[in-house]
PDB file of N, CA and C in Angstrom:
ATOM      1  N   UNK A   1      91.363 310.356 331.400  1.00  0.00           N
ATOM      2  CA  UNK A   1      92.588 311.043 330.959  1.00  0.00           C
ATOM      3  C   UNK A   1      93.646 310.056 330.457  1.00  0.00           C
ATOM      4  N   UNK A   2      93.584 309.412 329.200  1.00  0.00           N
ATOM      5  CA  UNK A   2      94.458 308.134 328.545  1.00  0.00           C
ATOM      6  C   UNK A   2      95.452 309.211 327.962  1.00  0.00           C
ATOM      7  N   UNK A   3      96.311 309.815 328.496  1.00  0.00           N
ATOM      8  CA  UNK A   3      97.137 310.392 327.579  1.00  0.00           C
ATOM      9  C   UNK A   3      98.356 309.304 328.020  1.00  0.00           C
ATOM     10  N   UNK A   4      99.670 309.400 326.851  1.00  0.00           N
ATOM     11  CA  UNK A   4     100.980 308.724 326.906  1.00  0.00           C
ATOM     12  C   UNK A   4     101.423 308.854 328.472  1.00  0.00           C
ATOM     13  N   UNK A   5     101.265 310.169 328.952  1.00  0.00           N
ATOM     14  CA  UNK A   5     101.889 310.357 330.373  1.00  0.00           C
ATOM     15  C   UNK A   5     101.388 309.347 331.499  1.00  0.00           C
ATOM     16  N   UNK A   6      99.802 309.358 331.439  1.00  0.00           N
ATOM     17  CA  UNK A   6      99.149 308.502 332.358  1.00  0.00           C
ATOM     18  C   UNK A   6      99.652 306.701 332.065  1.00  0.00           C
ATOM     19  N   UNK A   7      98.912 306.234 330.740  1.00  0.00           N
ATOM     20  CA  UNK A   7      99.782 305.254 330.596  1.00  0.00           C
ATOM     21  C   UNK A   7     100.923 304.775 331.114  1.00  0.00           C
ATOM     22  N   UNK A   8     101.975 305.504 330.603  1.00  0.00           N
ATOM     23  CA  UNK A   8     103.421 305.422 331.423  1.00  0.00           C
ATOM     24  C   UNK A   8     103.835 304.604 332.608  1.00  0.00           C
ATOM     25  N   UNK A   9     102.568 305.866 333.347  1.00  0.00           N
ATOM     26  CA  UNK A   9     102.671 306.057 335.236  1.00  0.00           C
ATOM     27  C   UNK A   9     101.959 304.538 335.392  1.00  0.00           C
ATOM     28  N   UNK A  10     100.390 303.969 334.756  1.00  0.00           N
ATOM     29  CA  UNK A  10     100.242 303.065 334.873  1.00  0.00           C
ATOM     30  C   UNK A  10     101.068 301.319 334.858  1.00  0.00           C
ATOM     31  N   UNK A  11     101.958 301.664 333.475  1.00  0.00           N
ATOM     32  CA  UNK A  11     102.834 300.328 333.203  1.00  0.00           C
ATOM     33  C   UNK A  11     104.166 300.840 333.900  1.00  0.00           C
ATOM     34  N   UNK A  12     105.009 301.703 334.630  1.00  0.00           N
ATOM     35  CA  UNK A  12     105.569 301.571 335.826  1.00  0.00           C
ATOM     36  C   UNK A  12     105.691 301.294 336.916  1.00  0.00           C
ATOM     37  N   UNK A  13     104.473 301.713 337.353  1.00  0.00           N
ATOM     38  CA  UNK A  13     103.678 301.244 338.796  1.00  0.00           C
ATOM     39  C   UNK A  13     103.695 299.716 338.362  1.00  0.00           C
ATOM     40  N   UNK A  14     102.934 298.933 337.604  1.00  0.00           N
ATOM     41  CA  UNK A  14     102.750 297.409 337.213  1.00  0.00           C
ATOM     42  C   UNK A  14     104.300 296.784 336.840  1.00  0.00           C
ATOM     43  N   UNK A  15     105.316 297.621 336.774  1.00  0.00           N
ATOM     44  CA  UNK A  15     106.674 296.601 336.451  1.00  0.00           C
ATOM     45  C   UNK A  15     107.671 297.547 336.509  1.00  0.00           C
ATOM     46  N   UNK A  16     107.466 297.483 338.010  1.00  0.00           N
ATOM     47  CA  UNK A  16     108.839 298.164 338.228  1.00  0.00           C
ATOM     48  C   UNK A  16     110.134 297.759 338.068  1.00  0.00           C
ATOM     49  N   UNK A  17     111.122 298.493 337.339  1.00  0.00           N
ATOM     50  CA  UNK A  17     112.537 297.978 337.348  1.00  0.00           C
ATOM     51  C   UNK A  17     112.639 297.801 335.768  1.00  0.00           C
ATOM     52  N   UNK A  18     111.600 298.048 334.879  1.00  0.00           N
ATOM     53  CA  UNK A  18     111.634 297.746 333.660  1.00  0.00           C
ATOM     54  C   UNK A  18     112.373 298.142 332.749  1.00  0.00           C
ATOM     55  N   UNK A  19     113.203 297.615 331.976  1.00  0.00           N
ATOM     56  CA  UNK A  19     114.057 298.480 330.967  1.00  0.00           C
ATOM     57  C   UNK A  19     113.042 299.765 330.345  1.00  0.00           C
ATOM     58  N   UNK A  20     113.627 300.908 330.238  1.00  0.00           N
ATOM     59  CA  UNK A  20     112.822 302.142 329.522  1.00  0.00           C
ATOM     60  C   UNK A  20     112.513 301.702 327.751  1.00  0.00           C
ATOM     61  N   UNK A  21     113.018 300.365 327.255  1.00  0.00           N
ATOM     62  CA  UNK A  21     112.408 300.626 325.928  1.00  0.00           C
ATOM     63  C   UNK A  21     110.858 299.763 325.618  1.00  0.00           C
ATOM     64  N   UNK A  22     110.863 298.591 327.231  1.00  0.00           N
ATOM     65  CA  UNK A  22     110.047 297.541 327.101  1.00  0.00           C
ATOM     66  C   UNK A  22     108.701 298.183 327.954  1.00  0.00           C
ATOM     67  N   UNK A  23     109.089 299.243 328.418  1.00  0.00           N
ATOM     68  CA  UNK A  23     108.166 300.485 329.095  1.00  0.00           C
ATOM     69  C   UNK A  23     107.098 301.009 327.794  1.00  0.00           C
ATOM     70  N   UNK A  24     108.087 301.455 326.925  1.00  0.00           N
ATOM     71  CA  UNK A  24     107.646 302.162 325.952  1.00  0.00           C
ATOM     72  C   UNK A  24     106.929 301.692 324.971  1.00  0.00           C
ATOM     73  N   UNK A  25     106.893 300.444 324.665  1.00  0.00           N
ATOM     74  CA  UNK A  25     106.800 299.206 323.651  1.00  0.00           C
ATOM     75  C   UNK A  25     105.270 299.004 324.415  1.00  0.00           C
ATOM     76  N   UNK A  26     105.174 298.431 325.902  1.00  0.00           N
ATOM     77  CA  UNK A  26     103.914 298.372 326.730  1.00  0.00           C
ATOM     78  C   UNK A  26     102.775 299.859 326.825  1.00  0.00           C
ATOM     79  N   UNK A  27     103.263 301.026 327.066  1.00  0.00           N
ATOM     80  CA  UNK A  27     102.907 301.822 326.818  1.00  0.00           C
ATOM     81  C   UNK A  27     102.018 301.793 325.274  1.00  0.00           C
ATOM     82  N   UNK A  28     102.534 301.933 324.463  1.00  0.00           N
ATOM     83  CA  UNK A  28     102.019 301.612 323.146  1.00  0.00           C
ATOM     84  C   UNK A  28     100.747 301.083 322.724  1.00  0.00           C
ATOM     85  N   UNK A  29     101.291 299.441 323.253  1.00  0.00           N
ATOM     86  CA  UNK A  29      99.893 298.682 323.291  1.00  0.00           C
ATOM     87  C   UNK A  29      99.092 298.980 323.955  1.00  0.00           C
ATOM     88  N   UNK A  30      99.089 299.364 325.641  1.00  0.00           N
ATOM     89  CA  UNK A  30      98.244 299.589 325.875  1.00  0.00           C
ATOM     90  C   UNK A  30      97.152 300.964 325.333  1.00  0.00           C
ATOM     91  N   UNK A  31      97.741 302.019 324.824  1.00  0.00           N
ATOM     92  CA  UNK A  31      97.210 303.062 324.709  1.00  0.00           C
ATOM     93  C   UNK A  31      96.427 302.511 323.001  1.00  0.00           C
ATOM     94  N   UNK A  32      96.768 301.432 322.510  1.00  0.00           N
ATOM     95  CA  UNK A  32      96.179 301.340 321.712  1.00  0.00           C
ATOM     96  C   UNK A  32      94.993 299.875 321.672  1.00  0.00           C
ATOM     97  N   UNK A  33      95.261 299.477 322.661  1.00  0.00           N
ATOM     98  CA  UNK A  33      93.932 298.421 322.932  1.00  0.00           C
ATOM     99  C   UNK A  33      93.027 299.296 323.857  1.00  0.00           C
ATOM    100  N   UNK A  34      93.165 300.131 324.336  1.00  0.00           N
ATOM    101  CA  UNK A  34      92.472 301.356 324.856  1.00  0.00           C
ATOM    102  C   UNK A  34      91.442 302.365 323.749  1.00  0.00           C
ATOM    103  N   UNK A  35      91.920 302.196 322.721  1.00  0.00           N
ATOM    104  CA  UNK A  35      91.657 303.054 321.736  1.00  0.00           C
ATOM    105  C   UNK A  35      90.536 302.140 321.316  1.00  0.00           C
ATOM    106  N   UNK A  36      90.576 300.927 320.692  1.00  0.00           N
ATOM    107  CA  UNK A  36      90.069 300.021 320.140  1.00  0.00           C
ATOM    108  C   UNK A  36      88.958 299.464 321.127  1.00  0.00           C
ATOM    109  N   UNK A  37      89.188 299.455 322.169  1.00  0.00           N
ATOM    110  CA  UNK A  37      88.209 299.320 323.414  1.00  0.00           C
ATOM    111  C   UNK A  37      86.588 300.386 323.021  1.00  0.00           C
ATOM    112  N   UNK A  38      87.369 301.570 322.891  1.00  0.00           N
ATOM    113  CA  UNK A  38      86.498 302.604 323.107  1.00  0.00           C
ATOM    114  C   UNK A  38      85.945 303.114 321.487  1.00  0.00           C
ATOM    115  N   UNK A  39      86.682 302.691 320.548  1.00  0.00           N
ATOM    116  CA  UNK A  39      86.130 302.949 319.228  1.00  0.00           C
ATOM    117  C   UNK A  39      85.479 301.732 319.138  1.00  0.00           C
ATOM    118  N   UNK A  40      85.292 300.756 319.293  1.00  0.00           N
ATOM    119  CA  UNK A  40      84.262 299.491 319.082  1.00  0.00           C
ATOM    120  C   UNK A  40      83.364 299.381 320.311  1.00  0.00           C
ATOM    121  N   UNK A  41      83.419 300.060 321.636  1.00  0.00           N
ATOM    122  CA  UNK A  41      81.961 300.318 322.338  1.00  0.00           C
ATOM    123  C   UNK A  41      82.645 298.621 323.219  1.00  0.00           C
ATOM    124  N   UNK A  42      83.665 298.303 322.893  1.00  0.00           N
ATOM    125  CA  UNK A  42      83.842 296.639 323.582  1.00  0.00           C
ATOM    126  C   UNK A  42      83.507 296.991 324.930  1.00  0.00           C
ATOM    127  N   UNK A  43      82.566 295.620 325.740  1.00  0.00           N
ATOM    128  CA  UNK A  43      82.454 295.758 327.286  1.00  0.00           C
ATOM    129  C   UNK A  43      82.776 293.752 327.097  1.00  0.00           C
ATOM    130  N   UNK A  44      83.232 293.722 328.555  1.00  0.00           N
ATOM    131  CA  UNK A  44      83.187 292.109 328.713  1.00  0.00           C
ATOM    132  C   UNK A  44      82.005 291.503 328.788  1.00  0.00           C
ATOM    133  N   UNK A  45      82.413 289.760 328.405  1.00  0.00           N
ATOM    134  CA  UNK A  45      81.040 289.410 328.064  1.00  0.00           C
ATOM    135  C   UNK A  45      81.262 288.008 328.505  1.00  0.00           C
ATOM    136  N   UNK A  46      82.444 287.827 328.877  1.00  0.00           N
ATOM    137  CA  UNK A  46      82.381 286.119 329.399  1.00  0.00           C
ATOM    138  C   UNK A  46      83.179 286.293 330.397  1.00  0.00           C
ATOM    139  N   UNK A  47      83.216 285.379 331.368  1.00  0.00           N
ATOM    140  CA  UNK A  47      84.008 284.980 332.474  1.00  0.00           C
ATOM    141  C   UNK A  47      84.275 283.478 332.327  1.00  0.00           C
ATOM    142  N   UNK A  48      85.771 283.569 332.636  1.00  0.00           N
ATOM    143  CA  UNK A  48      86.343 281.953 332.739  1.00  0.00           C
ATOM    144  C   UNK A  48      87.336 281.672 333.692  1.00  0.00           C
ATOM    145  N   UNK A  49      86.627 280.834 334.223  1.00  0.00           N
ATOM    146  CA  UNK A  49      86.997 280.252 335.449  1.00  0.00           C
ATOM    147  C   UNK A  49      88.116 278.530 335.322  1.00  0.00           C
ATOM    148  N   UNK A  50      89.058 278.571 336.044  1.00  0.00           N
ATOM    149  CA  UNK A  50      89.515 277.343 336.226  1.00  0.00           C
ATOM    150  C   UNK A  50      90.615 277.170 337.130  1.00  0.00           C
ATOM    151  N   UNK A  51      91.463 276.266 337.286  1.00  0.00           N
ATOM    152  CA  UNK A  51      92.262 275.945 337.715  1.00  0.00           C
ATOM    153  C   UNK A  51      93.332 275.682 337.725  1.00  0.00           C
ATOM    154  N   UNK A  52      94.595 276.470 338.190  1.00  0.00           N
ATOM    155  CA  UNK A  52      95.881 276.404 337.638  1.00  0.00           C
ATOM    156  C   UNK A  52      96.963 275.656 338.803  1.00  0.00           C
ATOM    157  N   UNK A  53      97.570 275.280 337.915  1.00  0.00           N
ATOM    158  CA  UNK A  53      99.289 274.117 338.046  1.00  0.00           C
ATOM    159  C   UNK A  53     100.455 274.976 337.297  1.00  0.00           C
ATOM    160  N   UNK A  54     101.214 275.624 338.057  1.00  0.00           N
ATOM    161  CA  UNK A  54     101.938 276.302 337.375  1.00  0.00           C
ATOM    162  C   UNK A  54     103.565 275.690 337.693  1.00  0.00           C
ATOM    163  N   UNK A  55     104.292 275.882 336.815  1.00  0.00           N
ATOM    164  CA  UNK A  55     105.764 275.442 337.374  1.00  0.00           C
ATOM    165  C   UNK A  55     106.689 275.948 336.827  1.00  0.00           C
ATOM    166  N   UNK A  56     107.891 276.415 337.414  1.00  0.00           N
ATOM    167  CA  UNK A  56     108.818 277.438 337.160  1.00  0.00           C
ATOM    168  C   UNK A  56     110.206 276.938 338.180  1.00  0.00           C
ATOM    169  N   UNK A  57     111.015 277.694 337.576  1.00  0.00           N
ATOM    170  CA  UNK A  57     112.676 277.299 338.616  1.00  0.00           C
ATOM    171  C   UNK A  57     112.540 278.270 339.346  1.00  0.00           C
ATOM    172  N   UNK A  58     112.598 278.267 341.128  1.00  0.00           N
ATOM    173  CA  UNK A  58     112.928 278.932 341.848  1.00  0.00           C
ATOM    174  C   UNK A  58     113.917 280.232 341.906  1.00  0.00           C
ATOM    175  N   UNK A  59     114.774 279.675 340.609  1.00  0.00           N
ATOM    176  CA  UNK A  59     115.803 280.406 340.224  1.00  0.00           C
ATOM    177  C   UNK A  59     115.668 281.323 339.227  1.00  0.00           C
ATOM    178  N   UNK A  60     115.099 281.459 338.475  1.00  0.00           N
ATOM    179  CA  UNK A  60     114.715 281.991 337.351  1.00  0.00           C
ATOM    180  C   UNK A  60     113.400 282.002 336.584  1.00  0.00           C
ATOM    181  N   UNK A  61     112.834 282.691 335.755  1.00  0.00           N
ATOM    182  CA  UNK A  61     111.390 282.422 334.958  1.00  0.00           C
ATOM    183  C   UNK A  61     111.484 282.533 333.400  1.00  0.00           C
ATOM    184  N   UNK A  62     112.973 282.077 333.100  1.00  0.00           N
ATOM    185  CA  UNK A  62     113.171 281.568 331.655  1.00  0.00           C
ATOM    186  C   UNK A  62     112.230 280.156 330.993  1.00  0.00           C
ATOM    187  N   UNK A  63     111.707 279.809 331.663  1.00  0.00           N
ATOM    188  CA  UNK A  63     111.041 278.494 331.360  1.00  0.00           C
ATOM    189  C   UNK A  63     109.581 278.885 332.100  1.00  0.00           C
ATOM    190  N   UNK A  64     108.440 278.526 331.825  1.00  0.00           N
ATOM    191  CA  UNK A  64     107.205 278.343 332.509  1.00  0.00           C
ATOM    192  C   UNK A  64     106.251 277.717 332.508  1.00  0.00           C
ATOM    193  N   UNK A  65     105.843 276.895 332.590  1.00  0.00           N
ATOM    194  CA  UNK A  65     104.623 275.906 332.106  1.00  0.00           C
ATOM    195  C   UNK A  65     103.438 275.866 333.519  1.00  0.00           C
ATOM    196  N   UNK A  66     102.446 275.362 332.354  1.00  0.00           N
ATOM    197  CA  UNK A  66     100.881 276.064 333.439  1.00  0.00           C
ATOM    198  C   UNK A  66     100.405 275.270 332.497  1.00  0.00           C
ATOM    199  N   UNK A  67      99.263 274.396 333.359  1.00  0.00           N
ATOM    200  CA  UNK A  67      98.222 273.215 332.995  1.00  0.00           C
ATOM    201  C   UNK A  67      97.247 274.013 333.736  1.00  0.00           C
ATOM    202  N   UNK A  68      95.730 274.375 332.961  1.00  0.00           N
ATOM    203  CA  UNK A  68      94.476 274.761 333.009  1.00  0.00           C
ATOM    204  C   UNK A  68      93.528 273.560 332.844  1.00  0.00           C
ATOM    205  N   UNK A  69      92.639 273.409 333.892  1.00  0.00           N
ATOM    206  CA  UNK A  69      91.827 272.274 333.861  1.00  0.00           C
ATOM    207  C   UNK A  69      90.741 272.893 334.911  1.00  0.00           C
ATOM    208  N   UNK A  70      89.367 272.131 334.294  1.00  0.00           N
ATOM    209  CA  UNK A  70      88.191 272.291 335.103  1.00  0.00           C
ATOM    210  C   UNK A  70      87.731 273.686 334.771  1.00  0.00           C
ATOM    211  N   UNK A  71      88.202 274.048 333.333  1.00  0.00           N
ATOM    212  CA  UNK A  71      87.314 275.587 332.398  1.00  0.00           C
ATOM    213  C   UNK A  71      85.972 275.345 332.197  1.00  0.00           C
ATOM    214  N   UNK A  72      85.516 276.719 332.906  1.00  0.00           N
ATOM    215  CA  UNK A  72      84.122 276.663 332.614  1.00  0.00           C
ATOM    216  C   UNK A  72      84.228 278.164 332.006  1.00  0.00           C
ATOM    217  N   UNK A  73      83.059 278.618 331.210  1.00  0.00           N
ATOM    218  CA  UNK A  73      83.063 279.475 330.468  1.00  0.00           C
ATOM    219  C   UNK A  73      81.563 280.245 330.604  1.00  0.00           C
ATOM    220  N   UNK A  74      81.271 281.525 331.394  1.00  0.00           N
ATOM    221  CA  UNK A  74      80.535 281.627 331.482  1.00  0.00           C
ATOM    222  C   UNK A  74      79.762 283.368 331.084  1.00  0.00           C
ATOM    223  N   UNK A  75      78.519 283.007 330.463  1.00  0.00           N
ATOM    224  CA  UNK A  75      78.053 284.556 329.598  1.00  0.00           C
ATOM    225  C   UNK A  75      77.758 285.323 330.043  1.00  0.00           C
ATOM    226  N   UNK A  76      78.346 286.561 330.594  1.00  0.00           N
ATOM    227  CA  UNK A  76      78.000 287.304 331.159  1.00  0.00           C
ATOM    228  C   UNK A  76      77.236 288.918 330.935  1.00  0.00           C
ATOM    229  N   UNK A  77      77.119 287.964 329.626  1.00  0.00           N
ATOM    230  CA  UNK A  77      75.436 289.162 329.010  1.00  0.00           C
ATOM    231  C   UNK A  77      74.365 288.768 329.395  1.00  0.00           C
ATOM    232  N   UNK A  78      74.285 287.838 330.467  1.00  0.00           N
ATOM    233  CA  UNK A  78      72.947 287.212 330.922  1.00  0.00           C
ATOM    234  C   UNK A  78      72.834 288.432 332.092  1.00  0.00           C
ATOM    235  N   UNK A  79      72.996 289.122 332.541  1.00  0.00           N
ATOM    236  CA  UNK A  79      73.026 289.842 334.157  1.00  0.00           C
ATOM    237  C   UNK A  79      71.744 290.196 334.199  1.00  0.00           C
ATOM    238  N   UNK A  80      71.427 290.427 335.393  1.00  0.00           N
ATOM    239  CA  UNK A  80      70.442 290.497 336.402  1.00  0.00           C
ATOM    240  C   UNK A  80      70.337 291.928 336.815  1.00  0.00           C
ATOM    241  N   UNK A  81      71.471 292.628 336.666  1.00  0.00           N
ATOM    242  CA  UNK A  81      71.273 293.868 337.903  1.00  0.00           C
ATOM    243  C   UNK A  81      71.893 294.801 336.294  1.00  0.00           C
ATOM    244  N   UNK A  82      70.914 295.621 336.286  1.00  0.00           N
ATOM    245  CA  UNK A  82      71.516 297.190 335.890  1.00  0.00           C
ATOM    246  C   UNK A  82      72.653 297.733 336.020  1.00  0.00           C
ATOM    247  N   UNK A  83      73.151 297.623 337.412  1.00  0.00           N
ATOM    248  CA  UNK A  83      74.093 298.301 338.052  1.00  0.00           C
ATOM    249  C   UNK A  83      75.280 297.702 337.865  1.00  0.00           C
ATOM    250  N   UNK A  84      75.163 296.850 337.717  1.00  0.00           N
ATOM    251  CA  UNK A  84      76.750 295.349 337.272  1.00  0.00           C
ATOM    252  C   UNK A  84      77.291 294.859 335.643  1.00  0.00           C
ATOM    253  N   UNK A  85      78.157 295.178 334.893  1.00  0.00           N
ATOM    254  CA  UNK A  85      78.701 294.961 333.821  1.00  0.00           C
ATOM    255  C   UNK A  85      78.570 293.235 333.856  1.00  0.00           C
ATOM    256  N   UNK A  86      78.795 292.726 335.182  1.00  0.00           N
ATOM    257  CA  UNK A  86      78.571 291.014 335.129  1.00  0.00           C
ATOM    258  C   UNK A  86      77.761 290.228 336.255  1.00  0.00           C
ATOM    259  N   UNK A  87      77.825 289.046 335.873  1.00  0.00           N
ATOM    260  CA  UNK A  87      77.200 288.352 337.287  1.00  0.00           C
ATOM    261  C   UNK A  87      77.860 288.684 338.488  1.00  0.00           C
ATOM    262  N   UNK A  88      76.284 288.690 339.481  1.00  0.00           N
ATOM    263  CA  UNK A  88      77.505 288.790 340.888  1.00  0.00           C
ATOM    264  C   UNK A  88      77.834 287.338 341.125  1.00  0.00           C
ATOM    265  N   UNK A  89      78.929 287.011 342.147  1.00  0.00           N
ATOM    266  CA  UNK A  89      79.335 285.732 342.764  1.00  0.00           C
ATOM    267  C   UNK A  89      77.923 285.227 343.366  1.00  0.00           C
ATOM    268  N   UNK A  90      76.938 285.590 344.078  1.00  0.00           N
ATOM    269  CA  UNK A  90      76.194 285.248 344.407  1.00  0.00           C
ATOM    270  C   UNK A  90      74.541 285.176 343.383  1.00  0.00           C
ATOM    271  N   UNK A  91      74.820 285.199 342.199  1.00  0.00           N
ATOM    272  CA  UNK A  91      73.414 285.097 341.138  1.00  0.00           C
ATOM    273  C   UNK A  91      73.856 283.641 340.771  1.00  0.00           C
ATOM    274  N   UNK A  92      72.556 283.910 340.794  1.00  0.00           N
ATOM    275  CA  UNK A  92      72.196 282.134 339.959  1.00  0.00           C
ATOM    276  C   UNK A  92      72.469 282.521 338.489  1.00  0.00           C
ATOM    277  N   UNK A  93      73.221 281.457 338.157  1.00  0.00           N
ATOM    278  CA  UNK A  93      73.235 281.446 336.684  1.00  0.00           C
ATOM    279  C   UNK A  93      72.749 280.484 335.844  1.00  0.00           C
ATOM    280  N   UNK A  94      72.378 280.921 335.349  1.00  0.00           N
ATOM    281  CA  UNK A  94      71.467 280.099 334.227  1.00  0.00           C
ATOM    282  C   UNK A  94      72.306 279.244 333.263  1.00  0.00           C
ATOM    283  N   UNK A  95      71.595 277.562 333.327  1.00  0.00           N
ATOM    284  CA  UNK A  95      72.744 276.878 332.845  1.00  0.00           C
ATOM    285  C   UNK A  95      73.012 276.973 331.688  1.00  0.00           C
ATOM    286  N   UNK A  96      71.967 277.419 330.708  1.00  0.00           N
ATOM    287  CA  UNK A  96      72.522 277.956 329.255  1.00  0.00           C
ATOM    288  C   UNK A  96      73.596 278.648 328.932  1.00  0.00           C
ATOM    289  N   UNK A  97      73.805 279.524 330.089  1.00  0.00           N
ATOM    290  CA  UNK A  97      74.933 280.468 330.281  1.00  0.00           C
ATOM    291  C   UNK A  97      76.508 279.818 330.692  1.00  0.00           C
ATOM    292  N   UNK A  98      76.047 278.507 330.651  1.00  0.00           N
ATOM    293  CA  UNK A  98      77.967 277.733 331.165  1.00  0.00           C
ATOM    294  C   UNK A  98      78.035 276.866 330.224  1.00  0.00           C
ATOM    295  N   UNK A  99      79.630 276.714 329.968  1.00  0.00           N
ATOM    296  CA  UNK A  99      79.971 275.991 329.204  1.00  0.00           C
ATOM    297  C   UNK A  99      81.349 275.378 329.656  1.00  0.00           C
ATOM    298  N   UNK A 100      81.737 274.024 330.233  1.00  0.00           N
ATOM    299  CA  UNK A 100      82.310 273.302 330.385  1.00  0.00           C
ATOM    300  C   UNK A 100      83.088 272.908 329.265  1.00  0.00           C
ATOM    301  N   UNK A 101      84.727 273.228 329.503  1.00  0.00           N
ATOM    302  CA  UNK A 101      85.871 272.338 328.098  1.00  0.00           C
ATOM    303  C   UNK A 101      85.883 271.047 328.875  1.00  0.00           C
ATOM    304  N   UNK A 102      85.720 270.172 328.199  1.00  0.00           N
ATOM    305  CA  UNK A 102      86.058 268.834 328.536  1.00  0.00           C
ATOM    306  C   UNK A 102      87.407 268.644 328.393  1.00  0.00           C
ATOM    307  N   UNK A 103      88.185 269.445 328.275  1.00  0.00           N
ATOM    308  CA  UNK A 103      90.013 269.150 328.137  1.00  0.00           C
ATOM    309  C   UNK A 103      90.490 270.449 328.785  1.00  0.00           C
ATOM    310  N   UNK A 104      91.799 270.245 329.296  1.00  0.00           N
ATOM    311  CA  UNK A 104      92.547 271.247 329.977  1.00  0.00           C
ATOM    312  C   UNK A 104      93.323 271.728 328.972  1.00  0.00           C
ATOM    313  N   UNK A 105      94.233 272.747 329.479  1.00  0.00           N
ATOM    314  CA  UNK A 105      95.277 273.704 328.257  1.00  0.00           C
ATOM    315  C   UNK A 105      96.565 273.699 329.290  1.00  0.00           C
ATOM    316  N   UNK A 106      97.683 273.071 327.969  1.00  0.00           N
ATOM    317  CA  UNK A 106      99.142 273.031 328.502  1.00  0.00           C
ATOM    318  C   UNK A 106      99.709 274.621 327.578  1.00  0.00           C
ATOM    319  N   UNK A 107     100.426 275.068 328.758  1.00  0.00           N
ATOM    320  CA  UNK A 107     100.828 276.230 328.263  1.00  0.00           C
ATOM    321  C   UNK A 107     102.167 276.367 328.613  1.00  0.00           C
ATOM    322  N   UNK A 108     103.513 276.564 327.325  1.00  0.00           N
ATOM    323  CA  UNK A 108     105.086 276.672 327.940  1.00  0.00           C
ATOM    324  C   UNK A 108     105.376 278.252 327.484  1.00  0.00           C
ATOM    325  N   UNK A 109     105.943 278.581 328.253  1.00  0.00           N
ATOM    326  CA  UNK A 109     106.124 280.103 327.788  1.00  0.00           C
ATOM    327  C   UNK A 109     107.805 279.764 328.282  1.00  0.00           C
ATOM    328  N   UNK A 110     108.613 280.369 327.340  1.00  0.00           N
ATOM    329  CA  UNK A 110     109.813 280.466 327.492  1.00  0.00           C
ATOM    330  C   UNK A 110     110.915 281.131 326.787  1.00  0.00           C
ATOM    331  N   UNK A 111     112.210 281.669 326.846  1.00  0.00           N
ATOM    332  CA  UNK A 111     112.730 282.690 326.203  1.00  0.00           C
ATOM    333  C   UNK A 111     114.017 281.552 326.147  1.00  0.00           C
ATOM    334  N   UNK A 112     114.486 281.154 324.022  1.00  0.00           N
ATOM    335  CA  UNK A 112     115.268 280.225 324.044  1.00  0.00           C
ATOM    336  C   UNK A 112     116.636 281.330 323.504  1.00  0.00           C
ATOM    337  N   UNK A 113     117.468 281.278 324.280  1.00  0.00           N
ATOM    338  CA  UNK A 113     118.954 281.549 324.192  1.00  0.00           C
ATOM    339  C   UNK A 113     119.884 280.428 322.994  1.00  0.00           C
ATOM    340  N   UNK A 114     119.437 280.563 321.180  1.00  0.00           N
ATOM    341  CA  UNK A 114     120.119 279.820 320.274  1.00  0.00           C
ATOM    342  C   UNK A 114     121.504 280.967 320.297  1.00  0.00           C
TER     343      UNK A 114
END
């Protein structure tokens, strides 16, 4: 049942306190990567794993930076079980199926007040 109403209830519950236009704006997208989900048949197909360093002011989350290191990348169209869209935690995976970045990812997310 993806109607606007459900949506809604979903991105309220996930951010409460939200201004009603940044509600509406989220609403949106989601009902339309929902759409696109289900008109292209998309299911997941990789899992990626790593390790995060995140840093932020106690005071605020105008600034954010996050260092990713030790990505592994792994295919999860290889599965084993019928019953599972992916690997379980406990399958062996086949090493064809991993792929190691030899470099980490610096990431700044921030909102500049010119």
């Amino acid at each position: 049942p993806w109607t606007p109403e459900y949506a809604r209830a979903l991105v309220k519950e996930a951010n409460p306190g939200e201004k009603e236009k940044d509600v509406e704006e989220s609403v949106a997208l989601l009902l339309e990567i929902r759409s696109r989900i289900c008109k292209f048949q998309l299911r997941p197909c990789v899992r990626t794993k790593y390790i995060r360093a995140a840093f932020q002011s106690s005071k605020n989350n105008s600034l954010r930076l996050t260092l990713d290191r030790d990505i592994t990348v792994i295919d999860e169209t290889r599965i084993t079980s019928l019953d599972s869209w992916c690997l379980d935690d406990d399958d062996v995976i086949p090493f064809e199926a991993i792929v190691k970045l030899p470099y980490g990812v610096f990431e700044v997310k921030g909102k500049c007040n010119f």
